[in-house]
C-alpha atoms as a PDB file:
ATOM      1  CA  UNK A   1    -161.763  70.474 -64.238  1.00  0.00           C
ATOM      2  CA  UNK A   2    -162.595  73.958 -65.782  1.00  0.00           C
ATOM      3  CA  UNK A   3    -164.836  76.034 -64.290  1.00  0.00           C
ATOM      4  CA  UNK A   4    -167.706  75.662 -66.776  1.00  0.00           C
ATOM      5  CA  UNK A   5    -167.672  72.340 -66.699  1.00  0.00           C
ATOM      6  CA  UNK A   6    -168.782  72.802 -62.379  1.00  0.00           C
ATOM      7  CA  UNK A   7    -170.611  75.434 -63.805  1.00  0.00           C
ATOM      8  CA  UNK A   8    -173.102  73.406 -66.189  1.00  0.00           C
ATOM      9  CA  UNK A   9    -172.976  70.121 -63.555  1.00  0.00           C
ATOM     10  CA  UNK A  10    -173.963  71.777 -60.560  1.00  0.00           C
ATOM     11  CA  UNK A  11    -177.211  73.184 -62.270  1.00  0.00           C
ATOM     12  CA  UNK A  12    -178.383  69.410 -60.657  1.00  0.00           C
ATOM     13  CA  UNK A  13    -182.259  70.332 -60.520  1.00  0.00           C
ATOM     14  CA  UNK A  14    -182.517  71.727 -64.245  1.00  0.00           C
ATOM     15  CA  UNK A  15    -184.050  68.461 -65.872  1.00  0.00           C
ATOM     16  CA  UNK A  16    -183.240  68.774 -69.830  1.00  0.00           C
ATOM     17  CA  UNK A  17    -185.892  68.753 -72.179  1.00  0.00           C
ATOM     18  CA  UNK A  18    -184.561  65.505 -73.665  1.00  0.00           C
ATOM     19  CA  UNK A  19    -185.540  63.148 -70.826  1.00  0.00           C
ATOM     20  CA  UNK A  20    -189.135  64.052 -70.833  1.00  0.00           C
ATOM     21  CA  UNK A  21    -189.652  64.827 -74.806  1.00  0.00           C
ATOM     22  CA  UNK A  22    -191.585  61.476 -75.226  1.00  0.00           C
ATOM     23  CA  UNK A  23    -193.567  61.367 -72.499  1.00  0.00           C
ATOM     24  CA  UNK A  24    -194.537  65.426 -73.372  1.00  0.00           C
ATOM     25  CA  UNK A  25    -195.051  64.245 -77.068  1.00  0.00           C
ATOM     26  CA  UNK A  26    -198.016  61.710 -75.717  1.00  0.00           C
ATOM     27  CA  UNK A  27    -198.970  64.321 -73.222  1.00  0.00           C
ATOM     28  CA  UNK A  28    -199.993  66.467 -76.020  1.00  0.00           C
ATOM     29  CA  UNK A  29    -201.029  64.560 -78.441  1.00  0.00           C
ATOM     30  CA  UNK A  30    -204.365  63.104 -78.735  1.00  0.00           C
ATOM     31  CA  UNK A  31    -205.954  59.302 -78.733  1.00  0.00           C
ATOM     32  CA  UNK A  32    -208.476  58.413 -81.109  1.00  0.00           C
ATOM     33  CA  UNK A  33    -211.185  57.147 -79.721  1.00  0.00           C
ATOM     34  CA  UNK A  34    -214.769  55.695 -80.796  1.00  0.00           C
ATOM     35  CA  UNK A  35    -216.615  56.971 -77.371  1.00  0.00           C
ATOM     36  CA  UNK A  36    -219.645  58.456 -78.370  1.00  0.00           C
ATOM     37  CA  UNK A  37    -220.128  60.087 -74.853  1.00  0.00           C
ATOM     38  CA  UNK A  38    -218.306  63.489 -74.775  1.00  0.00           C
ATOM     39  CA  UNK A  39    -217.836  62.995 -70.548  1.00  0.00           C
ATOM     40  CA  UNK A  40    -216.068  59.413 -71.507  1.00  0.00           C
ATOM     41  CA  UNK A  41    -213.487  61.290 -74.245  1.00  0.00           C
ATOM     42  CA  UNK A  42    -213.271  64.376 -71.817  1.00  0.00           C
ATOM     43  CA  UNK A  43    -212.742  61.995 -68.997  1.00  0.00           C
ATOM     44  CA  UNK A  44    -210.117  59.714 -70.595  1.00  0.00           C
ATOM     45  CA  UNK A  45    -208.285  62.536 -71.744  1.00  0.00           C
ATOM     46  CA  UNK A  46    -208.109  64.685 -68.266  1.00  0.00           C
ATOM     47  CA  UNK A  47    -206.861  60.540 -66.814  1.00  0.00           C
ATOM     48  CA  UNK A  48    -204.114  60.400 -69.701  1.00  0.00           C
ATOM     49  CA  UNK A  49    -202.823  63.734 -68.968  1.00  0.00           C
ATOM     50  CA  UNK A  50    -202.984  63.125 -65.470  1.00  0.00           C
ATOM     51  CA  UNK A  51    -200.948  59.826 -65.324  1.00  0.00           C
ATOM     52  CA  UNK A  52    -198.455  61.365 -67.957  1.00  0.00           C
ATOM     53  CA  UNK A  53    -197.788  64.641 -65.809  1.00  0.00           C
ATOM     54  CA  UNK A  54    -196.747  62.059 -62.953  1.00  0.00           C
ATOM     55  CA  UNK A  55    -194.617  60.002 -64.829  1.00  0.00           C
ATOM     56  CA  UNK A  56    -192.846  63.015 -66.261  1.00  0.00           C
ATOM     57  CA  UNK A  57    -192.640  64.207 -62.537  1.00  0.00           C
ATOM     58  CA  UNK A  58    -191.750  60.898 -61.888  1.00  0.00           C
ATOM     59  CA  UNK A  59    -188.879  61.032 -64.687  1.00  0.00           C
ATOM     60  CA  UNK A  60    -187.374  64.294 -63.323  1.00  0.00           C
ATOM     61  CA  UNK A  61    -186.901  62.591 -59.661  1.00  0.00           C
ATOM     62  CA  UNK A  62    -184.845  60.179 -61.131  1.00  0.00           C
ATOM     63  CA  UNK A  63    -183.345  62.016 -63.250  1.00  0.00           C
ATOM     64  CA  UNK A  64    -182.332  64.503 -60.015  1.00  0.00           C
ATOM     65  CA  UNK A  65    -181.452  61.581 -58.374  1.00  0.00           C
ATOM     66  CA  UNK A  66    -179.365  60.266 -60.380  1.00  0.00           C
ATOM     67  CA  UNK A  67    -177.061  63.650 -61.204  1.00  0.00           C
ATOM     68  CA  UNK A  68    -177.125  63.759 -57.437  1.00  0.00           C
ATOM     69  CA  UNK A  69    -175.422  60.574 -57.057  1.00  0.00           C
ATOM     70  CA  UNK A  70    -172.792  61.106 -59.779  1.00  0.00           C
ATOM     71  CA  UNK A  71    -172.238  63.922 -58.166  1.00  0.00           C
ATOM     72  CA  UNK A  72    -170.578  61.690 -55.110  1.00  0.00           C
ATOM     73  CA  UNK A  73    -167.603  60.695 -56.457  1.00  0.00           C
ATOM     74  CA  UNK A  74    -166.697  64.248 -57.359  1.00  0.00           C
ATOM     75  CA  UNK A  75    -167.253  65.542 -53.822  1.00  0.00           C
ATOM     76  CA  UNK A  76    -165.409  62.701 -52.529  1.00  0.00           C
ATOM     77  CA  UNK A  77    -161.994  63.902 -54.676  1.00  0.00           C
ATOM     78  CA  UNK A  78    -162.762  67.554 -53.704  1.00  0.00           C
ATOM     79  CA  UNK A  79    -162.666  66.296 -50.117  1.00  0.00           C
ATOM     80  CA  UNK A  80    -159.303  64.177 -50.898  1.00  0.00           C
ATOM     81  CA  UNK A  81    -157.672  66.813 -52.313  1.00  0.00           C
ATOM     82  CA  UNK A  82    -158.229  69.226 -50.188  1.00  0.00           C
ATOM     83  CA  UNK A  83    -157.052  67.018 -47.278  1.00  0.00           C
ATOM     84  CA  UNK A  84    -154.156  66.524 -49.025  1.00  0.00           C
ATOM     85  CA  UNK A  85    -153.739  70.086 -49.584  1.00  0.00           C
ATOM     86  CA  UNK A  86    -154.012  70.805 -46.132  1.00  0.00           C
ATOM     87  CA  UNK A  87    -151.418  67.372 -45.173  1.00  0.00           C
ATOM     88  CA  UNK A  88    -148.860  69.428 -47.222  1.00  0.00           C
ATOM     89  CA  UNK A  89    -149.792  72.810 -45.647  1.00  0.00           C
ATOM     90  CA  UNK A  90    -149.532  71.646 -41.896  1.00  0.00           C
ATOM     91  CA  UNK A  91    -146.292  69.577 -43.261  1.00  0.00           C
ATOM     92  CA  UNK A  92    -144.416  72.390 -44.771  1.00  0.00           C
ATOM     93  CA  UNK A  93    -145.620  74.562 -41.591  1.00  0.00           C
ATOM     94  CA  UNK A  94    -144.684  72.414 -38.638  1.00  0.00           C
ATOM     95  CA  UNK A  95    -142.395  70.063 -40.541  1.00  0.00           C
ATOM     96  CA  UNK A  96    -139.232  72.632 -40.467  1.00  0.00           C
ATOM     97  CA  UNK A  97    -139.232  72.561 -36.362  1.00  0.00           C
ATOM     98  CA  UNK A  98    -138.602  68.706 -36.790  1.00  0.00           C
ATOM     99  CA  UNK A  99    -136.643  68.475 -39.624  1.00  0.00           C
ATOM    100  CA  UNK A 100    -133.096  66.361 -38.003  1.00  0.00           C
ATOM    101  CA  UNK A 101    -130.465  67.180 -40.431  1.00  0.00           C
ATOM    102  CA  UNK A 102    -126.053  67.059 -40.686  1.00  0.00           C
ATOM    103  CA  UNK A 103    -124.919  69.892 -40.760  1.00  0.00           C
ATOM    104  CA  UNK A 104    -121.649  70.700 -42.271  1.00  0.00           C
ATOM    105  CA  UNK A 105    -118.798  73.126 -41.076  1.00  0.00           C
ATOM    106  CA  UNK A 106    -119.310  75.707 -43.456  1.00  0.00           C
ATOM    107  CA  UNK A 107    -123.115  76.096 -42.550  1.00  0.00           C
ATOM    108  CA  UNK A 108    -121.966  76.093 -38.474  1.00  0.00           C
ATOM    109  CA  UNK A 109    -120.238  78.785 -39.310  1.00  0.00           C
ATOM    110  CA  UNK A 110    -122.353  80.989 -41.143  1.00  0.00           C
ATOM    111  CA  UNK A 111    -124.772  80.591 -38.271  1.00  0.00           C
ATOM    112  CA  UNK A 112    -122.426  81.577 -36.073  1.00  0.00           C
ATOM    113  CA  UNK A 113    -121.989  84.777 -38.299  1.00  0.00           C
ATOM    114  CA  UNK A 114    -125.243  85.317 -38.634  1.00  0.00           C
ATOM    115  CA  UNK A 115    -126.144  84.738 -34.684  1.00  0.00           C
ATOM    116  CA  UNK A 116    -125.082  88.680 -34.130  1.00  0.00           C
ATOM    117  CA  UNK A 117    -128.218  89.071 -35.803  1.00  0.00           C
ATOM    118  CA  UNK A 118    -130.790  87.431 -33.271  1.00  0.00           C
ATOM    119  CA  UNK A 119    -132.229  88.538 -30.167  1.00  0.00           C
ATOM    120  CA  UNK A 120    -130.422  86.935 -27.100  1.00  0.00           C
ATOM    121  CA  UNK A 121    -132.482  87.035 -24.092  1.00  0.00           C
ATOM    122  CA  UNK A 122    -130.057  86.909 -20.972  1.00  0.00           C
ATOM    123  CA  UNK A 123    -127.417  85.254 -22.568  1.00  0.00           C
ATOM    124  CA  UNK A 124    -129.791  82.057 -24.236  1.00  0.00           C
ATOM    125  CA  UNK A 125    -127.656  80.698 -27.152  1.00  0.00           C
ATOM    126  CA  UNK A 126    -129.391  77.871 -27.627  1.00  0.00           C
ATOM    127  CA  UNK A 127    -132.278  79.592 -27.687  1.00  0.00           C
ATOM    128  CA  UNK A 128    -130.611  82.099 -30.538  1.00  0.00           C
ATOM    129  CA  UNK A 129    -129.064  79.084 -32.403  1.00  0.00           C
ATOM    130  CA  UNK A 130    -133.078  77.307 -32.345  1.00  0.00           C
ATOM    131  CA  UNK A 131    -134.466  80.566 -34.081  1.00  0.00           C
ATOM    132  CA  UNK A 132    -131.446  81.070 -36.567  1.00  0.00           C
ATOM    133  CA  UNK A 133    -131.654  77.896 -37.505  1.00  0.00           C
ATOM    134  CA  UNK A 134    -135.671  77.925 -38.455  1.00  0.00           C
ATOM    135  CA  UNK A 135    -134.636  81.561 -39.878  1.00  0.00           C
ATOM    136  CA  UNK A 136    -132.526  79.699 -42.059  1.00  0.00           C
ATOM    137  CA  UNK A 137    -134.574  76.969 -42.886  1.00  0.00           C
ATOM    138  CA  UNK A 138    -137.392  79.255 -44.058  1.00  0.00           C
ATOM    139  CA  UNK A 139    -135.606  81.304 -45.786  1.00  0.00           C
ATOM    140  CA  UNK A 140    -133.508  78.034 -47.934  1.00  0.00           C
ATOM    141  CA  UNK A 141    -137.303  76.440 -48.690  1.00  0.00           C
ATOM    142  CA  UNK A 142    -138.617  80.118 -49.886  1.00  0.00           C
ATOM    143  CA  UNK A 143    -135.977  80.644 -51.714  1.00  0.00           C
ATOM    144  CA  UNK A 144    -136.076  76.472 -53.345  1.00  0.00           C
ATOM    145  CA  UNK A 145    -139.698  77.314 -53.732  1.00  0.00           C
ATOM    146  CA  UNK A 146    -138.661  80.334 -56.160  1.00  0.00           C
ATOM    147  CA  UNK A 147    -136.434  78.827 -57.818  1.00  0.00           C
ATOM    148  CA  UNK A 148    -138.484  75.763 -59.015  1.00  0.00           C
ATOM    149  CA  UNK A 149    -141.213  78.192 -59.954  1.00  0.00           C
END
């Protein structure tokens, strides 16, 4: 969806000028009439505009109302997709700490090169080989990520 597109369909309560032309046309136009009382043509006229203004208020509710409800389907994707969005955030975020995978020999060993490199609290290597490993993780997806891009 481009932005002007949203743009001219969330302007819901601007009522075009189309879907009350006819009823403004009879609005302001006049009815011939063979009154000969002045009050009777004054008075029929003031009930004609009258009745007409409400149905052309009457037009613009629907009108409102019915943008309004087309405008339910959209706001249903928008909340899809960004629950969606959010599925593959919390996925890619949490999803590396329960990732099960083989490893080979090669990759043991380059962690155990690379183990030199994280802190050790009193002697924890399983606690070292836990944060290499999501070190290495991160780092393989960041750099899959920029290579697909």
């Amino acid at each position: 969806m481009s932005i002007i597109w949203i743009w001219n369909h969330i302007r819901v309560f601007k009522v075009e000028s189309y879907c009350t032309q006819k009823l403004s046309d009879w609005k302001q136009s006049s009815i011939p009439m063979k009154l000969s009382s002045r009050r009777c043509k004054i008075f029929v006229h003031d009930l004609k505009v009258l009745s007409l203004s409400f149905c052309i208020g009457f037009q613009k509710m629907i009108v409102i109302a019915c943008k309004m409800i087309a405008f339910i389907p959209i706001f249903i994707a928008i909340g899809f997709l960004s629950c969606f969005h959010c599925w593959k955030w919390l996925k890619v975020m949490f999803g590396a700490s329960y990732n099960v995978s083989v490893e080979t020999t090669t990759q043991l060993q380059h962690k155990k090169n690379l183990s030199q490199y994280v802190l050790q609290l009193q002697d924890d290597m399983e606690l070292a080989e836990r944060i290499l490993t999501r070190i290495s993780k991160s780092v393989n997806r960041l750099i899959q990520t920029a290579e697909s891009q």
